[in-house]
C-alpha atoms as a PDB file:
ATOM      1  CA  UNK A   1      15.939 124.177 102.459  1.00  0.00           C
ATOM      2  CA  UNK A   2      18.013 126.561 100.110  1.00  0.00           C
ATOM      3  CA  UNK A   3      17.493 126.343  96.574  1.00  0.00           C
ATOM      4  CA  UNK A   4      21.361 125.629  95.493  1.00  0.00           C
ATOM      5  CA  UNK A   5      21.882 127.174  91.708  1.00  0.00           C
ATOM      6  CA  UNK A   6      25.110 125.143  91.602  1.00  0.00           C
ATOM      7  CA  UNK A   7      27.308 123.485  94.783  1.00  0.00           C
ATOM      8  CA  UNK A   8      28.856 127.088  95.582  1.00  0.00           C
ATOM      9  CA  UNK A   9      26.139 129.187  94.587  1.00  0.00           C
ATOM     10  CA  UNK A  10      22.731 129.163  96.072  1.00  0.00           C
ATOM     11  CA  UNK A  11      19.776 131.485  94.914  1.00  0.00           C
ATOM     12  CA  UNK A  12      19.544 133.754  98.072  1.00  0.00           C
ATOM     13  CA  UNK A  13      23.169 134.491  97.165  1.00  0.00           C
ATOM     14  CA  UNK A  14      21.650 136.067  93.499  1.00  0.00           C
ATOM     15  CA  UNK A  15      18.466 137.312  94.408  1.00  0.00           C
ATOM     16  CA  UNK A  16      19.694 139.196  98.070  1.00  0.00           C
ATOM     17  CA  UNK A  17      18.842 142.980  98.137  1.00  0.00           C
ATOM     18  CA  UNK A  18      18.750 145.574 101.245  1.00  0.00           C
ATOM     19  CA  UNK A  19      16.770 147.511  99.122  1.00  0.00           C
ATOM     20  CA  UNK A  20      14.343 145.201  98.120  1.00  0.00           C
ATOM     21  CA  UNK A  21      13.983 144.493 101.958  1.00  0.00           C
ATOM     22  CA  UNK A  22      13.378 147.649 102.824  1.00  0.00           C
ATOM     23  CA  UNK A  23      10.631 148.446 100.410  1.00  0.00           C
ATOM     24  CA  UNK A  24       8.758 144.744 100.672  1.00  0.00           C
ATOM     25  CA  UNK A  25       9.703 144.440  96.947  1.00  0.00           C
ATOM     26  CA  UNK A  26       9.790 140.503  96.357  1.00  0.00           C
ATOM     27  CA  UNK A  27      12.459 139.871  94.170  1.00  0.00           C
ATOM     28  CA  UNK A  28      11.751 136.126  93.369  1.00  0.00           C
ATOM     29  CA  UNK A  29      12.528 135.620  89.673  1.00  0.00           C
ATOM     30  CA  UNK A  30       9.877 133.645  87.856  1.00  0.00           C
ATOM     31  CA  UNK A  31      10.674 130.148  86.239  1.00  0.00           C
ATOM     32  CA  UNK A  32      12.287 131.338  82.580  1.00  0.00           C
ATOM     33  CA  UNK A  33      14.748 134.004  85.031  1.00  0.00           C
ATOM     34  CA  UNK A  34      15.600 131.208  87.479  1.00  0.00           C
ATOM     35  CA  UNK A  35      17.170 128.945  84.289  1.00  0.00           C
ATOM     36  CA  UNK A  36      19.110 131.723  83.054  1.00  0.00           C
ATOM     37  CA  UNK A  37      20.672 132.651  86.764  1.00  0.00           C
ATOM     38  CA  UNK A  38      21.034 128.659  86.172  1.00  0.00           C
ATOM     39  CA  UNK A  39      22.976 128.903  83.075  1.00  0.00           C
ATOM     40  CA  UNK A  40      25.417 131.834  84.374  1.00  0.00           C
ATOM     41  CA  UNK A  41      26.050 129.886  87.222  1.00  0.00           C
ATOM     42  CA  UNK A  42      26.857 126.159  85.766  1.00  0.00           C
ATOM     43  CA  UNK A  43      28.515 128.065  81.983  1.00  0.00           C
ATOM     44  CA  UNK A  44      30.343 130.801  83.909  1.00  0.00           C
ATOM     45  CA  UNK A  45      30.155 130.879  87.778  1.00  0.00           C
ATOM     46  CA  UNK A  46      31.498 127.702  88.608  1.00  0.00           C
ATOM     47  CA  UNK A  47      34.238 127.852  86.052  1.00  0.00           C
ATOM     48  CA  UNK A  48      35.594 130.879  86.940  1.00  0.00           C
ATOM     49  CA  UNK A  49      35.249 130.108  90.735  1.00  0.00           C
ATOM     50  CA  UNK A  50      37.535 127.042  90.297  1.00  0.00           C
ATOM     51  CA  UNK A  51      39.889 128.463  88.096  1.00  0.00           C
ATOM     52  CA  UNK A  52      40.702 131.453  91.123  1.00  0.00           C
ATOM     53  CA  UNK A  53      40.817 128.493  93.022  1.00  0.00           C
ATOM     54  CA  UNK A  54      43.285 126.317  90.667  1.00  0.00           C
ATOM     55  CA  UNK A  55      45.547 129.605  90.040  1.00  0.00           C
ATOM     56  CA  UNK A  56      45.319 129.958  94.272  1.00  0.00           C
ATOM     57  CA  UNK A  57      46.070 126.910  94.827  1.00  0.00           C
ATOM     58  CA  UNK A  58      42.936 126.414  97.830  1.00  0.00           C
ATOM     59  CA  UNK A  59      39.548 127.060  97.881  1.00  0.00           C
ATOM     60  CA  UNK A  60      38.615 130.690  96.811  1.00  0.00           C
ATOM     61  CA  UNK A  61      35.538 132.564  97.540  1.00  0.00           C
ATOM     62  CA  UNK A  62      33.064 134.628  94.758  1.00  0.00           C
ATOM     63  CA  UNK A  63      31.143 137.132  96.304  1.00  0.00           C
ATOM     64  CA  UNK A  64      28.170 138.245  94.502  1.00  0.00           C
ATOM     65  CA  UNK A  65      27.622 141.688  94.643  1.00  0.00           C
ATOM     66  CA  UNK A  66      24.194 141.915  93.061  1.00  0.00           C
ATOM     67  CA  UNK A  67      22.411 139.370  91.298  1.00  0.00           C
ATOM     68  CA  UNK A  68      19.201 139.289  90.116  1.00  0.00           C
ATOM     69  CA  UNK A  69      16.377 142.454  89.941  1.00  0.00           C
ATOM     70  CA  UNK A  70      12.766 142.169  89.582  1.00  0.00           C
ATOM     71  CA  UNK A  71      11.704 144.919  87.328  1.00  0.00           C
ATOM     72  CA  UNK A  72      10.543 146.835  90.595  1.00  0.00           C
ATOM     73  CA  UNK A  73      13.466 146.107  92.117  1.00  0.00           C
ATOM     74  CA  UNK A  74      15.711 147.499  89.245  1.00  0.00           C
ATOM     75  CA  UNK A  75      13.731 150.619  88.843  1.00  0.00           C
ATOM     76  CA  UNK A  76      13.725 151.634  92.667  1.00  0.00           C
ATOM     77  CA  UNK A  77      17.325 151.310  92.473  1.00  0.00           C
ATOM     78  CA  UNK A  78      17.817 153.607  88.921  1.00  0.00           C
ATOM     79  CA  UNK A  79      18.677 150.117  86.885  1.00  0.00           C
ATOM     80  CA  UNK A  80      18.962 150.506  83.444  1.00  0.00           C
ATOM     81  CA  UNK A  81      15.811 149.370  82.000  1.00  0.00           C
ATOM     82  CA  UNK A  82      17.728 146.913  79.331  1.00  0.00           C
ATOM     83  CA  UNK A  83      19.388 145.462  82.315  1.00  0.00           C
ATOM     84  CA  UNK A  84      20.350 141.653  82.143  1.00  0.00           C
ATOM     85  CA  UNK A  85      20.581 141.423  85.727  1.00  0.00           C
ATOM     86  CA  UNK A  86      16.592 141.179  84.924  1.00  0.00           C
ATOM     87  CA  UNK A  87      16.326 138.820  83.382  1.00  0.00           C
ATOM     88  CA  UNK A  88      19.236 136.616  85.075  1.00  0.00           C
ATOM     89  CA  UNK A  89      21.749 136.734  83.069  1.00  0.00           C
ATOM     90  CA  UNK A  90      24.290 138.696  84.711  1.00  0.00           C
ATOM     91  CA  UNK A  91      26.462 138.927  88.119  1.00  0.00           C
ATOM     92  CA  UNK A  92      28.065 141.798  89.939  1.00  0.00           C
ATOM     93  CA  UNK A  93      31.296 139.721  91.118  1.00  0.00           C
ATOM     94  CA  UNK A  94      33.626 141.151  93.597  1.00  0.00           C
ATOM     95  CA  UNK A  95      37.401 139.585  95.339  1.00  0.00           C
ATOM     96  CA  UNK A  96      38.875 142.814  96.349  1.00  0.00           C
ATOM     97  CA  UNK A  97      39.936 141.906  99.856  1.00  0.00           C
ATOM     98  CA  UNK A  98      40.178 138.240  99.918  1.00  0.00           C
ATOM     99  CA  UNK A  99      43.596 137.911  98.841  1.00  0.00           C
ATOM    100  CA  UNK A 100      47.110 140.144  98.709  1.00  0.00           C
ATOM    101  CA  UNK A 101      47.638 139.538  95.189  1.00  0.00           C
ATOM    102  CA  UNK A 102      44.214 138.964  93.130  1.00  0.00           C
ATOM    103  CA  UNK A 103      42.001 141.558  93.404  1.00  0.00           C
ATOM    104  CA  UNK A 104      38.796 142.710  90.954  1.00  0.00           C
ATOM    105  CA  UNK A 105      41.401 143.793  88.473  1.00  0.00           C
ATOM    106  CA  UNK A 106      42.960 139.915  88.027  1.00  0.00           C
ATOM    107  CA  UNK A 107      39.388 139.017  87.899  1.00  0.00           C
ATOM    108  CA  UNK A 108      38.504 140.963  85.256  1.00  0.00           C
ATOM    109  CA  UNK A 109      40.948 139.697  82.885  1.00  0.00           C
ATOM    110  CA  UNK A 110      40.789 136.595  83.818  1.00  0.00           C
ATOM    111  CA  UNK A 111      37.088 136.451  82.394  1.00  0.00           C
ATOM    112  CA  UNK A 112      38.115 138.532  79.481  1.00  0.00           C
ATOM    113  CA  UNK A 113      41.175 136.326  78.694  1.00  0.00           C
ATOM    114  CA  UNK A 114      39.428 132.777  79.362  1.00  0.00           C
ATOM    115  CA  UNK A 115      36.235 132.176  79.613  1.00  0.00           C
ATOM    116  CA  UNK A 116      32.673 133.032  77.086  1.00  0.00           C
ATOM    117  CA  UNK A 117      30.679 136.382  78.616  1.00  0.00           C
ATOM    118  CA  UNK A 118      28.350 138.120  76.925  1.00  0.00           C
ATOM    119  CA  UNK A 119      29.072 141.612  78.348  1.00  0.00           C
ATOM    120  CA  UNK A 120      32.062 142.261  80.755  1.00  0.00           C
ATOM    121  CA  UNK A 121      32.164 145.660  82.524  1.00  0.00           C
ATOM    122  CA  UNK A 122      35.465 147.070  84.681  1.00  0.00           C
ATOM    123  CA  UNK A 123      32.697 149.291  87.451  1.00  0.00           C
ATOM    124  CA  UNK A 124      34.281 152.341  88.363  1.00  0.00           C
ATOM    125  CA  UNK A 125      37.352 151.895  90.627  1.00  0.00           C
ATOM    126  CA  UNK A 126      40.710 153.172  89.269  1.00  0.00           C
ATOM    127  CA  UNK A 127      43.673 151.970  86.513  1.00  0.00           C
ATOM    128  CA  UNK A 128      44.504 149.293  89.009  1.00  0.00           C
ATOM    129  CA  UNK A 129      41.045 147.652  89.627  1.00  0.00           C
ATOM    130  CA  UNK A 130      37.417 147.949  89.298  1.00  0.00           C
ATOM    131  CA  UNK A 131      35.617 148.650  92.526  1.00  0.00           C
ATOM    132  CA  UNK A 132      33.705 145.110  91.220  1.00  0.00           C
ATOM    133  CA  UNK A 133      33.487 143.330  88.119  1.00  0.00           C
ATOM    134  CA  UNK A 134      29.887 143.309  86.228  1.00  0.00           C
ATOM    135  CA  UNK A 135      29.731 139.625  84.417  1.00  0.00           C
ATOM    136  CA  UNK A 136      26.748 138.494  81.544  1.00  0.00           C
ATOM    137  CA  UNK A 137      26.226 135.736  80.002  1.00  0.00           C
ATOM    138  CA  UNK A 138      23.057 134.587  77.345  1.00  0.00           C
ATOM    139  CA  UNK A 139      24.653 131.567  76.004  1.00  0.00           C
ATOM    140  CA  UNK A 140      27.864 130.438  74.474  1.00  0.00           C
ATOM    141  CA  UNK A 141      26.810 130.627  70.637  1.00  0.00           C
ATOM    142  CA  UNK A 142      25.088 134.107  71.497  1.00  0.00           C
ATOM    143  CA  UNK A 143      27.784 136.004  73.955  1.00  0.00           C
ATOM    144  CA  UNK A 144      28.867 138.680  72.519  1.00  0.00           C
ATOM    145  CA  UNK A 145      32.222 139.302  74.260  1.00  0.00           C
ATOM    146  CA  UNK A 146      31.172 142.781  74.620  1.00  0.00           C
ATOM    147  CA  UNK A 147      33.925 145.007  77.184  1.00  0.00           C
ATOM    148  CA  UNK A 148      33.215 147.965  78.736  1.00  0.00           C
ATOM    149  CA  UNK A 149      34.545 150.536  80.846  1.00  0.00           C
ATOM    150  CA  UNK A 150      32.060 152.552  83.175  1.00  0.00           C
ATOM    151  CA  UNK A 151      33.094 155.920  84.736  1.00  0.00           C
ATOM    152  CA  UNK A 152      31.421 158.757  86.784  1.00  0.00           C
ATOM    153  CA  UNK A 153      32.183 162.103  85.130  1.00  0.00           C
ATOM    154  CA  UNK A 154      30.584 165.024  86.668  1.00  0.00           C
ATOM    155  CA  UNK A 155      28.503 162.971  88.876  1.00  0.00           C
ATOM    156  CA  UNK A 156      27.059 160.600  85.623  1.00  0.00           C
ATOM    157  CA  UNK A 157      27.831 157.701  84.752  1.00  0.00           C
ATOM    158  CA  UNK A 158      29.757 157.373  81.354  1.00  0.00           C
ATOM    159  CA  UNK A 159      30.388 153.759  79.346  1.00  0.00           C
ATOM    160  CA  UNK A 160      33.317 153.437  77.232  1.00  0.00           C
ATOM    161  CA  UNK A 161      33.348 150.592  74.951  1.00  0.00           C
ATOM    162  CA  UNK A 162      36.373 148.709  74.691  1.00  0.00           C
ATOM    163  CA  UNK A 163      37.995 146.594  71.391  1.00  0.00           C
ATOM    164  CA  UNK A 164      38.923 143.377  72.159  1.00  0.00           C
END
């Protein structure tokens, strides 16, 4: 049986890694992890998922990108070692392809405009869109609405904080 995290999200969604595969790294997250990928899924998730769908007017796919990381995990793959997507409380999110006219870049404002994150990053991509959209969230009275841009310049990657 598949643990569900909420009706459209189930935890092999989050916790799915190629890498971790290939490596043997088990990337189960213990108990405390597992209510916060919980929490993002029922305070944000869900939410967000059924207002694309509202706005669509039909049933819209999410697609998790990357979920949850084991410490391991996060390190083989050069995670930042402050990394929420360690302690479950952040998504990758990505709709780029699903649709002709709401892409990553709709997405992303969407969150920023109407719904309670803790940190919102536009990954990469160009002006138009973010190749995906990197989602937190801790919990509603401690989110900090924190936006961010992140850019590779000369091969690095480089995080521009953003007013809101």
């Amino acid at each position: 049986m598949i643990l569900k995290l909420t009706e459209h999200l189930s935890l092999p969604e989050v916790i799915k890694s190629e890498t971790a595969q290939r490596f043997g790294i088990d990337n189960t997250p213990p108990q405390e992890h597992l209510n916060n990928l919980r929490r993002m899924a029922n305070e944000l998730f869900e939410p967000l998922r059924a207002a694309i769908s509202k706005e669509r007017g039909k049933d819209s796919p999410l697609v998790v990108t990357s979920g949850y990381r084991c410490a391991a995990l996060n390190k083989k793959i050069g995670g930042s070692t402050r990394s929420q997507h360690c302690v479950g409380q952040a998504l990758d999110l990505n709709i780029n392809g699903w649709f002709d006219d709401f892409d990553n870049g709709d997405l992303f404002y969407l969150i920023l405009e109407e719904f309670s994150f803790d940190q919102l990053i536009w990954e990469f991509g160009d002006e138009e869109a973010p190749d995906w959209v990197h989602v937190s969230y801790v919990t509603a009275s401690d989110n900090r609405k924190k936006v961010t841009l992140a850019k590779k310049v000369d091969g690095k990657t480089v995080y521009t904080h953003l007013e809101t």
